[in-house]
Protein backbone atom coordinates (compact mmCIF):
# COMPACT_ATOMS: atom_id res chain seq x y z
CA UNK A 1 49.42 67.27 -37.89
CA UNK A 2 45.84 68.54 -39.45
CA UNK A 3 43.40 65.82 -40.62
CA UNK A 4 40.36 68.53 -42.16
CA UNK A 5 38.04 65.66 -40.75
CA UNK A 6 37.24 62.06 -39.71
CA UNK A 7 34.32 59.86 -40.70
CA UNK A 8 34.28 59.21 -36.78
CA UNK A 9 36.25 59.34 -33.35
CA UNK A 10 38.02 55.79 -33.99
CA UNK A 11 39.01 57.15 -37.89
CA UNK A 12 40.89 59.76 -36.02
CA UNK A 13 42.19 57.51 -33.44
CA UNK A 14 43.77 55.09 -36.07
CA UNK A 15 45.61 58.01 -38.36
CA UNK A 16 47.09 59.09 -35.20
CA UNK A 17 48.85 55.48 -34.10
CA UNK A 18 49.60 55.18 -37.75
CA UNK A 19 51.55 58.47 -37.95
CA UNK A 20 53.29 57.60 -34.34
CA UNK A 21 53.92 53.55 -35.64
CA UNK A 22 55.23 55.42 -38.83
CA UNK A 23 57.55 57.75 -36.62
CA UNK A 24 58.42 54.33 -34.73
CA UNK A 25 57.36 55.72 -31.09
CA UNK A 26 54.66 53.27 -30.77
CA UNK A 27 54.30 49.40 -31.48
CA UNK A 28 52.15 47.65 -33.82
CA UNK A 29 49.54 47.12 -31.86
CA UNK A 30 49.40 50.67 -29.87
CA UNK A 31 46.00 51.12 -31.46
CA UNK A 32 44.66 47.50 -30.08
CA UNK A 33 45.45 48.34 -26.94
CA UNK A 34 44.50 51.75 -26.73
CA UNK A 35 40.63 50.52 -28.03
CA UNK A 36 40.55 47.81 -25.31
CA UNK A 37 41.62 50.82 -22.45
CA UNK A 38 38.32 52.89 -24.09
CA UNK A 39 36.38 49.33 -23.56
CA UNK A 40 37.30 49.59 -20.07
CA UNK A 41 37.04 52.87 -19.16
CA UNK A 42 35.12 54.86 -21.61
CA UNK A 43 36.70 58.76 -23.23
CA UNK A 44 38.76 59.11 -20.03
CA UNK A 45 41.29 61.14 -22.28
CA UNK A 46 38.85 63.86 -22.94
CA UNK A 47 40.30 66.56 -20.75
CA UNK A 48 38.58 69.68 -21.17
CA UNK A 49 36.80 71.54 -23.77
CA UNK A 50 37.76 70.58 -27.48
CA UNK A 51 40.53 68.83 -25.99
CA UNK A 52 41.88 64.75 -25.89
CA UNK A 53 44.93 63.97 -24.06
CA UNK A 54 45.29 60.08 -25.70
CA UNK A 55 47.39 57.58 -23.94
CA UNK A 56 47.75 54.23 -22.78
CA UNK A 57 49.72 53.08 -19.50
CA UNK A 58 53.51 53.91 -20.09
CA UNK A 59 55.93 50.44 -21.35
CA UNK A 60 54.48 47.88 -23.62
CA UNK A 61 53.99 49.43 -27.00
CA UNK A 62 55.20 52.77 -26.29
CA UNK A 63 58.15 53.05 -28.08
CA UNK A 64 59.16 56.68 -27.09
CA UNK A 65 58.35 59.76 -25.00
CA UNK A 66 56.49 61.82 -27.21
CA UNK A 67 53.79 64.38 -27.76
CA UNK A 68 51.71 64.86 -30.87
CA UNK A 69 48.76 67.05 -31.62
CA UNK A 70 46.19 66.63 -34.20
CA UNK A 71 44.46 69.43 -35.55
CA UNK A 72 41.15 68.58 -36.55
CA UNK A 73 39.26 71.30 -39.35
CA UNK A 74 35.90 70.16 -38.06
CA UNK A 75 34.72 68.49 -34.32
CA UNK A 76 34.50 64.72 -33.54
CA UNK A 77 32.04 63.49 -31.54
CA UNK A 78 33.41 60.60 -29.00
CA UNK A 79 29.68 60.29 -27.80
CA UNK A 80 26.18 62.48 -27.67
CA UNK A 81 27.51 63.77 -25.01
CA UNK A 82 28.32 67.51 -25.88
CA UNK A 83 31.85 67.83 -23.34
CA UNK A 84 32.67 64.63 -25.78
CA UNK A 85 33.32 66.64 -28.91
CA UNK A 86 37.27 67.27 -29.55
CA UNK A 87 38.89 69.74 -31.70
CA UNK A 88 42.45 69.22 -30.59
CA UNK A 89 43.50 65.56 -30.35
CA UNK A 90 47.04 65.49 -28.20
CA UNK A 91 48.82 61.92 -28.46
CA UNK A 92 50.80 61.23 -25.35
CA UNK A 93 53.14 58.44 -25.22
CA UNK A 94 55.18 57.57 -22.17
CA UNK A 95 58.08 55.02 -21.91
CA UNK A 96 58.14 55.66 -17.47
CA UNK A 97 55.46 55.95 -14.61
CA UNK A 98 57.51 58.92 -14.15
CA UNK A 99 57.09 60.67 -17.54
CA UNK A 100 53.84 59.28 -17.26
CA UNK A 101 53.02 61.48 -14.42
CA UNK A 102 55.08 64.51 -14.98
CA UNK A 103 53.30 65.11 -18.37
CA UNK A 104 49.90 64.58 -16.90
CA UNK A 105 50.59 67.54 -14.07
CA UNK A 106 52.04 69.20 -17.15
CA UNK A 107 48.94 69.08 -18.54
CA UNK A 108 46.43 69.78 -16.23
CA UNK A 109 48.32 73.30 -15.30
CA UNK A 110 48.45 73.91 -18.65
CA UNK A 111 45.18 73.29 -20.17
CA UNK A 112 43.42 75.32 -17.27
CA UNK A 113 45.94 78.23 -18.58
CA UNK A 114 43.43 80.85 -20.85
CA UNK A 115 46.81 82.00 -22.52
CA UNK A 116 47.52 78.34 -23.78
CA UNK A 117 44.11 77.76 -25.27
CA UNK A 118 44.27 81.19 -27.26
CA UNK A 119 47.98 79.97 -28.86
CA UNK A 120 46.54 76.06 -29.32
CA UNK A 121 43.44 77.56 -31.74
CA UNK A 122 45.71 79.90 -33.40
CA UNK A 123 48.33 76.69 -34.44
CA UNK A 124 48.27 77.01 -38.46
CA UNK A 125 51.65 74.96 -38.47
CA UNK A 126 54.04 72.32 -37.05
CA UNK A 127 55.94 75.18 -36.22
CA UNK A 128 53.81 77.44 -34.41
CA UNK A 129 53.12 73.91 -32.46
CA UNK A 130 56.75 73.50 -31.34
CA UNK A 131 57.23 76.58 -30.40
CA UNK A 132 53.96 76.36 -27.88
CA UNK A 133 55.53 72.75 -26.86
CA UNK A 134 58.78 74.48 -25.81
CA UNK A 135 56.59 77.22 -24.10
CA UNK A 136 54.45 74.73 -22.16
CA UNK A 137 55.72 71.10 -22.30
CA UNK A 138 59.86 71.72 -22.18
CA UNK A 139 60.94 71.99 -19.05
């Protein structure tokens, strides 16, 4: 998905759960819960660089297994702090501890890989993005 922009980081939040409630992998109130796990424990999904890994604990009101990226056509800032600033917004929904945990050692190999990040800025369609999923993500 590309969103050219987002008034701010909770804007960008909310298109994403609608587009995964939409796509029925995550519950109604997804975006509730996910806003009361930043209360708790601040940007903890900002992984690197330009890069958000969002998720919530797997169960409850994920629906599916799933893995969505959001383009964004300009930075948002999640704080003043400048490692806070996200170009790439991944949506990571779990329905396992096990997923859970196999995606997040998925993604830590992968987002330290210089190859990956060259392919992630040079997405220009869902396509391109699937094929980089199967590359990285598909075991």
């Amino acid at each position: 998905m590309y969103l050219k922009s987002a008034k701010n980081w909770k804007e960008l939040l909310k298109k994403g759960c609608e587009k995964l409630q939409r796509d029925q992998v995550v519950g109604e109130n997804y975006y509730n819960e996910l806003l009361s796990e930043i209360e708790k424990l601040g940007f903890y999904f900002i992984i690197s660089k330009n890069i958000s890994l969002v998720h919530i604990s797997p169960g409850g009101e994920n629906l599916k297994t799933n893995l969505m990226l959001i383009k964004l056509g300009e930075q948002i800032s999640f704080s003043h702090k400048e490692h806070h600033k996200v170009l790439y917004c991944f949506f990571l929904t779990t329905t396992s501890p096990d997923d859970h945990m196999d995606y997040l050692v998925k993604f830590s190999k992968t987002f330290s890989n210089k190859e990956f990040i060259k392919e992630l800025e040079s997405i220009n369609s869902y396509e391109e993005y699937l094929k980089i999923y199967k590359k990285y993500f598909n075991d």
